[in-house]
C-alpha atoms as a PDB file:
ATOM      1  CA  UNK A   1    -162.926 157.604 253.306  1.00  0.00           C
ATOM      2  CA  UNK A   2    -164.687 154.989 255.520  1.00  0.00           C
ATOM      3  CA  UNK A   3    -167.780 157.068 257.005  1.00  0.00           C
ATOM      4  CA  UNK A   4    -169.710 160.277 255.527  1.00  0.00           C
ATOM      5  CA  UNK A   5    -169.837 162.264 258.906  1.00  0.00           C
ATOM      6  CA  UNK A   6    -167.030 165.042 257.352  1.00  0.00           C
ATOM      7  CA  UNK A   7    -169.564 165.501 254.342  1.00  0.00           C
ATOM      8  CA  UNK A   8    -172.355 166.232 255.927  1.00  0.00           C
ATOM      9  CA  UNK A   9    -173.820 169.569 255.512  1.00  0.00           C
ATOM     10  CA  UNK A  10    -174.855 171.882 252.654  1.00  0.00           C
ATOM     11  CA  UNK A  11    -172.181 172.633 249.310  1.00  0.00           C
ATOM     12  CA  UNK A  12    -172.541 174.879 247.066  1.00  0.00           C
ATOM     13  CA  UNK A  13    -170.441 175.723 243.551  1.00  0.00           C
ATOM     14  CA  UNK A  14    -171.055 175.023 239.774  1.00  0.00           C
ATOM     15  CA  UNK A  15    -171.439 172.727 237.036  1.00  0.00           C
ATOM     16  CA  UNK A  16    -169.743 172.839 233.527  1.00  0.00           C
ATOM     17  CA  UNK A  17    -170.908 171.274 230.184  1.00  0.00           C
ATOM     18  CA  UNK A  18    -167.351 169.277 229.076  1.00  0.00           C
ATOM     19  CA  UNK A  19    -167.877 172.268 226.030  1.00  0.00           C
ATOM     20  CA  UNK A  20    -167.841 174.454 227.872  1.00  0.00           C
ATOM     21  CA  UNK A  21    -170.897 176.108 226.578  1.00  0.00           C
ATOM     22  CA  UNK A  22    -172.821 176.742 229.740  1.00  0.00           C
ATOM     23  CA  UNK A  23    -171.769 176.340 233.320  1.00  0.00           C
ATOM     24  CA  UNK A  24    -174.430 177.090 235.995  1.00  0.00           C
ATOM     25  CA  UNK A  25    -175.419 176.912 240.191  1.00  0.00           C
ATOM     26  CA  UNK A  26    -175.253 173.715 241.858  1.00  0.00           C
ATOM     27  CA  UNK A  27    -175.538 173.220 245.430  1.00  0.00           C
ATOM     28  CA  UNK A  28    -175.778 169.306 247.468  1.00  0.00           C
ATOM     29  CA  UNK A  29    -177.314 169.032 250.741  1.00  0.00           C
ATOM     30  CA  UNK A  30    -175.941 165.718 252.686  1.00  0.00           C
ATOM     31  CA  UNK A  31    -177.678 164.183 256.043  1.00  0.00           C
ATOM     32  CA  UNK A  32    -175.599 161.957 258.134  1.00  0.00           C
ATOM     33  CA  UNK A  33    -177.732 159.061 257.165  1.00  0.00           C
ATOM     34  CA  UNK A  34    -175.771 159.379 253.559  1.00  0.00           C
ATOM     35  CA  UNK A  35    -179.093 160.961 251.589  1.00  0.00           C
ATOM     36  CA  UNK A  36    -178.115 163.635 249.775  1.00  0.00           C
ATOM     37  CA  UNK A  37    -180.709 166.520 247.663  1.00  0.00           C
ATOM     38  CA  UNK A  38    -178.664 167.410 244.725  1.00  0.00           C
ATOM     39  CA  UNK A  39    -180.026 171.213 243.240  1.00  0.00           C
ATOM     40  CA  UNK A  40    -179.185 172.741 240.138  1.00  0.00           C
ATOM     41  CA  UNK A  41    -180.981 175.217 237.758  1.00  0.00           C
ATOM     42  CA  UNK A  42    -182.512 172.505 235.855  1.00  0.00           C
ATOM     43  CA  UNK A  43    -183.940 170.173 238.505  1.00  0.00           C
ATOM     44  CA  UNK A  44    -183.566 168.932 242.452  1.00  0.00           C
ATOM     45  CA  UNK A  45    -182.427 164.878 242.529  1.00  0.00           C
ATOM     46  CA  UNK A  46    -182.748 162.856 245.853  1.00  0.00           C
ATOM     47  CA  UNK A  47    -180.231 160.189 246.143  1.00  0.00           C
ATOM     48  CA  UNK A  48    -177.648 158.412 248.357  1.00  0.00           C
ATOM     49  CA  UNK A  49    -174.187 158.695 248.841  1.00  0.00           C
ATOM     50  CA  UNK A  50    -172.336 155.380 248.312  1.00  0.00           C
ATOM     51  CA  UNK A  51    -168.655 154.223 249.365  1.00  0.00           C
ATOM     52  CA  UNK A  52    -166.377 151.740 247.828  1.00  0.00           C
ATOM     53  CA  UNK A  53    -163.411 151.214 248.703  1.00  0.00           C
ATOM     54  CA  UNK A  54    -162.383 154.134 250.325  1.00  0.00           C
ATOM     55  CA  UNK A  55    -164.032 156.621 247.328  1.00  0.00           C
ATOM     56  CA  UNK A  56    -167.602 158.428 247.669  1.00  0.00           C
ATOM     57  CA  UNK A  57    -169.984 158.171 244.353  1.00  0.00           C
ATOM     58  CA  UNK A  58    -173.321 159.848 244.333  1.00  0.00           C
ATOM     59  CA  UNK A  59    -176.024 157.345 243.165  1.00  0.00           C
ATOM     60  CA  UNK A  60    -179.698 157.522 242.584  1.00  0.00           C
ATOM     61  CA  UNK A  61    -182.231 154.977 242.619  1.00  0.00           C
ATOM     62  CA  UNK A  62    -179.176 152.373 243.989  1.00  0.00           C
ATOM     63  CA  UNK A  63    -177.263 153.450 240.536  1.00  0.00           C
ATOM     64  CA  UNK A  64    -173.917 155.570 240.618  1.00  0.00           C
ATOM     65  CA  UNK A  65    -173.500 158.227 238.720  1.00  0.00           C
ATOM     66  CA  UNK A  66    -171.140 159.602 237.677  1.00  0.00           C
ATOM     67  CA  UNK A  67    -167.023 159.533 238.738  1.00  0.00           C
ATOM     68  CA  UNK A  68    -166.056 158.935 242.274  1.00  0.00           C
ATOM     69  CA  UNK A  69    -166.122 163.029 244.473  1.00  0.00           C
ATOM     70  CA  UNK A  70    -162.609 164.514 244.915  1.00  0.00           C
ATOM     71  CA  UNK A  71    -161.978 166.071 248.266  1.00  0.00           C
ATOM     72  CA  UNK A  72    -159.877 169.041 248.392  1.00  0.00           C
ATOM     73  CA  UNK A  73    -158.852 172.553 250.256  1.00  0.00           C
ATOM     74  CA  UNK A  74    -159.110 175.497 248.728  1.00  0.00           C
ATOM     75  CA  UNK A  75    -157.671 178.209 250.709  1.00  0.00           C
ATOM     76  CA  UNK A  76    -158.358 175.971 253.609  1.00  0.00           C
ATOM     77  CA  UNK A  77    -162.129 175.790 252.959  1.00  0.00           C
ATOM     78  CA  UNK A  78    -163.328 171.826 251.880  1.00  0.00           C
ATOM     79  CA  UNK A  79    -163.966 171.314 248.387  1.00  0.00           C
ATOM     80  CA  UNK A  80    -165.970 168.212 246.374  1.00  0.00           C
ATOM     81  CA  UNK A  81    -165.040 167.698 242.679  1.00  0.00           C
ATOM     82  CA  UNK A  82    -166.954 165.182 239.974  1.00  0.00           C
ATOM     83  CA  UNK A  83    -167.848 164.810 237.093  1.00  0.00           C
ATOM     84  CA  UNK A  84    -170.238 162.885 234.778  1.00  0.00           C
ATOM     85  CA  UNK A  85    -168.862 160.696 232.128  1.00  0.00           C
ATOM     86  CA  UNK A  86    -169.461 162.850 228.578  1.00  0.00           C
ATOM     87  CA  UNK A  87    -171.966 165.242 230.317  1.00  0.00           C
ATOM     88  CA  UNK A  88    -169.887 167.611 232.359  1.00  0.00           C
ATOM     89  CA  UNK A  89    -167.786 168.456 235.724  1.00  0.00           C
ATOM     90  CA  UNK A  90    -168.922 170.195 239.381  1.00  0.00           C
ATOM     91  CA  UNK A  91    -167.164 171.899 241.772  1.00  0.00           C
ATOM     92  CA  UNK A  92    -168.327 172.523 245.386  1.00  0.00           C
ATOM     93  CA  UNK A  93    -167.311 174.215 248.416  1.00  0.00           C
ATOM     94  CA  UNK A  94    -168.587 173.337 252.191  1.00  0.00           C
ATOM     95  CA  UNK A  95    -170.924 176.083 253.310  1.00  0.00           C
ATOM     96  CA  UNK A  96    -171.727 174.808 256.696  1.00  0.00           C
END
């Protein structure tokens, strides 16, 4: 991926502890300009969407986190998969 423009727009979905102990409602809002407002239960993040060589990583405060977003289809509707190293895994799906 060279430009954010098809990941613009508001996704919505879960993340899972790597235990699996708790999994709960996540949702990331993305602007064209590559800001991003990441939502969960637990807090809202403002950060920045950064590409490297061809892969998308969330960062905040000019530091990734996190493992670079898989895109996807599911049932033909866009999906976003990531994860944070020893923390847990989210799953989104492209609500407008």
């Amino acid at each position: 991926m060279h430009d954010i423009g098809s990941l613009t727009g508001t996704w919505m979905g879960d993340f899972a502890w790597l235990d699996g102990s708790q999994t709960f409602p996540v949702s990331i809002t993305i602007k064209a300009d590559g800001s991003y407002v990441f939502d969960s239960v637990y807090r809202e993040t403002n950060g920045r969407i950064l590409l490297e060589g061809g892969r998308v990583f969330l960062s905040v405060e000019g530091e990734q986190i996190g493992s670079p977003l898989a895109r996807g289809l599911n049932s033909g509707q866009p999906t976003l998969e990531g994860g944070i190293e020893n923390i847990g895994r989210y799953h989104f799906g492209k609500v407008n």
